[in-house]
Protein backbone atom coordinates (compact mmCIF):
# COMPACT_ATOMS: atom_id res chain seq x y z
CA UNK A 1 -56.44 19.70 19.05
CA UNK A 2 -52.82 20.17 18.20
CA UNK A 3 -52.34 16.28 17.84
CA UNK A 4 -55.20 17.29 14.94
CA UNK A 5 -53.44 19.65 13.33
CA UNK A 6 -50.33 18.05 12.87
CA UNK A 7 -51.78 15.20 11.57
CA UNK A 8 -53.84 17.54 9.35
CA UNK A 9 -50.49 19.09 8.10
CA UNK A 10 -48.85 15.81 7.72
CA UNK A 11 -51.29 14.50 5.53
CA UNK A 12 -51.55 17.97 3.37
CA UNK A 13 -47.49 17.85 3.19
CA UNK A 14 -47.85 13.83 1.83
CA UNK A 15 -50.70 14.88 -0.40
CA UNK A 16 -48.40 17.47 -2.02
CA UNK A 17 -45.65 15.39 -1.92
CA UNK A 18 -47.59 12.45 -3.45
CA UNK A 19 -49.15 15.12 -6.76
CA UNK A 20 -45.77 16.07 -6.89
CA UNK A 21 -44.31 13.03 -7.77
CA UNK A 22 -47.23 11.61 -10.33
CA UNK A 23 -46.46 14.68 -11.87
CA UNK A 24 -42.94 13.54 -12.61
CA UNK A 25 -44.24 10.43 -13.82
CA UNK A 26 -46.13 11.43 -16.10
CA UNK A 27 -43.30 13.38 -17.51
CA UNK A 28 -41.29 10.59 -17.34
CA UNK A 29 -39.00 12.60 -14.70
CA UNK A 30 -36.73 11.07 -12.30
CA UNK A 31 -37.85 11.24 -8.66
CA UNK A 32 -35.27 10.99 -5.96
CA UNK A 33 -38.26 11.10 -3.08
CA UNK A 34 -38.16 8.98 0.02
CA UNK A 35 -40.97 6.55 -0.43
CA UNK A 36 -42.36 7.46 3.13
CA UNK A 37 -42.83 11.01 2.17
CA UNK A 38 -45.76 10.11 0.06
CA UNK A 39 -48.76 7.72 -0.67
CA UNK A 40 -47.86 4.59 -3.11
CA UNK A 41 -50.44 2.76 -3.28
CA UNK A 42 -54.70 3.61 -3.50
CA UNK A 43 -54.68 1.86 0.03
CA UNK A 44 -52.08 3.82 1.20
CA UNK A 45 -54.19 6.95 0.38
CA UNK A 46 -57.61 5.49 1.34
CA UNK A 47 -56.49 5.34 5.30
CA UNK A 48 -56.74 9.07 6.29
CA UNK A 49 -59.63 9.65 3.95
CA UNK A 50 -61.58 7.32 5.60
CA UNK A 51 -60.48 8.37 9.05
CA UNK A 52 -60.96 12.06 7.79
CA UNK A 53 -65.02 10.39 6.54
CA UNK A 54 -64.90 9.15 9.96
CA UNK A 55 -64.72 11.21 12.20
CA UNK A 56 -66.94 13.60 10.21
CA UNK A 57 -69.72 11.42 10.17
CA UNK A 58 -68.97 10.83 14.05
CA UNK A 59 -69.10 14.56 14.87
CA UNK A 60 -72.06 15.26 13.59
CA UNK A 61 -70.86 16.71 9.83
CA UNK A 62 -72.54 14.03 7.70
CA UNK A 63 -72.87 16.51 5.14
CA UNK A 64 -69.81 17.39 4.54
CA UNK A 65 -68.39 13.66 4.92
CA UNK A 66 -70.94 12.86 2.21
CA UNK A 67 -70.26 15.60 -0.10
CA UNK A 68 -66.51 16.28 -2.27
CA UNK A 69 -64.67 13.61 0.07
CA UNK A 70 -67.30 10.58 -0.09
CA UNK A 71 -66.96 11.16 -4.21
CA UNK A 72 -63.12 11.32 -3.62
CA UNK A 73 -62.92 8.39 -1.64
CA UNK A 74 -65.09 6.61 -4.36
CA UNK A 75 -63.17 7.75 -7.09
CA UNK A 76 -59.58 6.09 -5.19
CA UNK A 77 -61.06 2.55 -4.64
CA UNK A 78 -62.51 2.41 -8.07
CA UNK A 79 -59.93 3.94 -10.32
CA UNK A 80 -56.84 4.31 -7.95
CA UNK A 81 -54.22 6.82 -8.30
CA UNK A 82 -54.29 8.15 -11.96
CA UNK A 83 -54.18 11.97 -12.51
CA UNK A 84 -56.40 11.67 -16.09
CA UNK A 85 -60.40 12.23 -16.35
CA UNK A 86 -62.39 9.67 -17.06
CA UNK A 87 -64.77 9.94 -19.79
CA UNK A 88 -68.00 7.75 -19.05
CA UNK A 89 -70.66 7.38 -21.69
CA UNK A 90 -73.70 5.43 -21.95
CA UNK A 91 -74.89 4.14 -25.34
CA UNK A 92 -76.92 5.65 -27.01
CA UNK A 93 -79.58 2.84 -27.67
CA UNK A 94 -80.08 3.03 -24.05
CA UNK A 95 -80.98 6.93 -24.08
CA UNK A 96 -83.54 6.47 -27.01
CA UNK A 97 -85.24 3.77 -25.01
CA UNK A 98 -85.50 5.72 -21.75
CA UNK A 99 -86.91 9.01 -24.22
CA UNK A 100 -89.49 7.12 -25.96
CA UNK A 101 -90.73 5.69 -22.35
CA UNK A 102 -90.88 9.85 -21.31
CA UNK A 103 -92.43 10.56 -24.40
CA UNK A 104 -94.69 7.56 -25.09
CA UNK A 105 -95.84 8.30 -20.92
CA UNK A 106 -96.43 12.04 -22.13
CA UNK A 107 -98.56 10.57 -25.40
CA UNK A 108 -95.83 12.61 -27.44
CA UNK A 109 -95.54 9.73 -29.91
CA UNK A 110 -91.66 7.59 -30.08
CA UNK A 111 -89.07 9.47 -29.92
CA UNK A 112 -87.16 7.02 -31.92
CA UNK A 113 -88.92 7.58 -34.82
CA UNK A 114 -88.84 11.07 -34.66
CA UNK A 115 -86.44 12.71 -37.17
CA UNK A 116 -82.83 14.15 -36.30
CA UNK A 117 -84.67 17.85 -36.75
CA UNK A 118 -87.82 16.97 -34.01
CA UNK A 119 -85.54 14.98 -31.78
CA UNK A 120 -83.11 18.57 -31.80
CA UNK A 121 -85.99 20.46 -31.21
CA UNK A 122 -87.68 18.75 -28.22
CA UNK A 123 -84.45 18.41 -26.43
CA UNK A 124 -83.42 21.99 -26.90
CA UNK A 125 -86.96 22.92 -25.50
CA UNK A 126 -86.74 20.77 -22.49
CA UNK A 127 -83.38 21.88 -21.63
CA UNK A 128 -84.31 25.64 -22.05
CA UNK A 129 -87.29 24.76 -19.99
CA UNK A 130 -88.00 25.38 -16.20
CA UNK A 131 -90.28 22.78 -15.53
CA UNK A 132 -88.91 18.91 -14.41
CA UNK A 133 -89.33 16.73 -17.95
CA UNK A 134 -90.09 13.87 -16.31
CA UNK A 135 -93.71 14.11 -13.81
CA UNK A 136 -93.15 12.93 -10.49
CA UNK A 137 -95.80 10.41 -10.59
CA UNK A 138 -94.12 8.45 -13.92
């Protein structure tokens, strides 16, 4: 148990360490940190958050390994070590065409020929709604 929490502080102190020095990056700050006292590279970081998503799963906490840390850990091998959000969109073709398959299925008519007003109007009612807009049987 105390082997645990050291490494458990050890790994807080480099995560600190590591935020703390992509912050001076970004400000385009000098850093006079010992390269050991934090992660470099997305591999470097991706060791004790897989041992961490480990040894959850092995204990029995599944749930937790597959919640906040499982997105983290997915977020580090795809993007790496950036501190910016990523905006993702989809196109918007691709939207209309999986509307007018909900709305077609419904026999509400195409919802990409429906003007800008009916479009606003059937979204803001489905969002304001309680009920699932898709059926579970489409």
């Amino acid at each position: 148990m105390i082997g645990c929490q050291a490494s458990r502080r050890k790994f807080s102190e480099k995560l600190n360490k590591t935020r703390r020095r992509l912050e001076l990056l970004i400000e385009n700050l000098p850093c006079d940190m010992d390269p050991m006292d934090y992660y470099e590279t997305s591999d470097q970081f991706l060791e004790p958050l897989l041992l961490c998503y480990e040894s959850l799963q092995s204990c029995g906490s599944g749930v937790l390994a597959d919640g906040r840390l499982a997105d983290l850990i997915r977020r580090v091998a795809v993007f790496g070590m950036v501190l910016m959000k990523l905006d993702l969109r989809q196109e918007s073709g691709r939207h209309a065409e999986a509307l007018d398959a909900i709305t077609t299925y419904l026999d509400m008519g195409t919802y990409s020929e429906w003007d800008e007003e009916k479009k606003l109007e059937f979204l803001t009612r489905e969002l304001k709604g309680k009920r699932p807009l898709i059926p579970r049987r489409i």
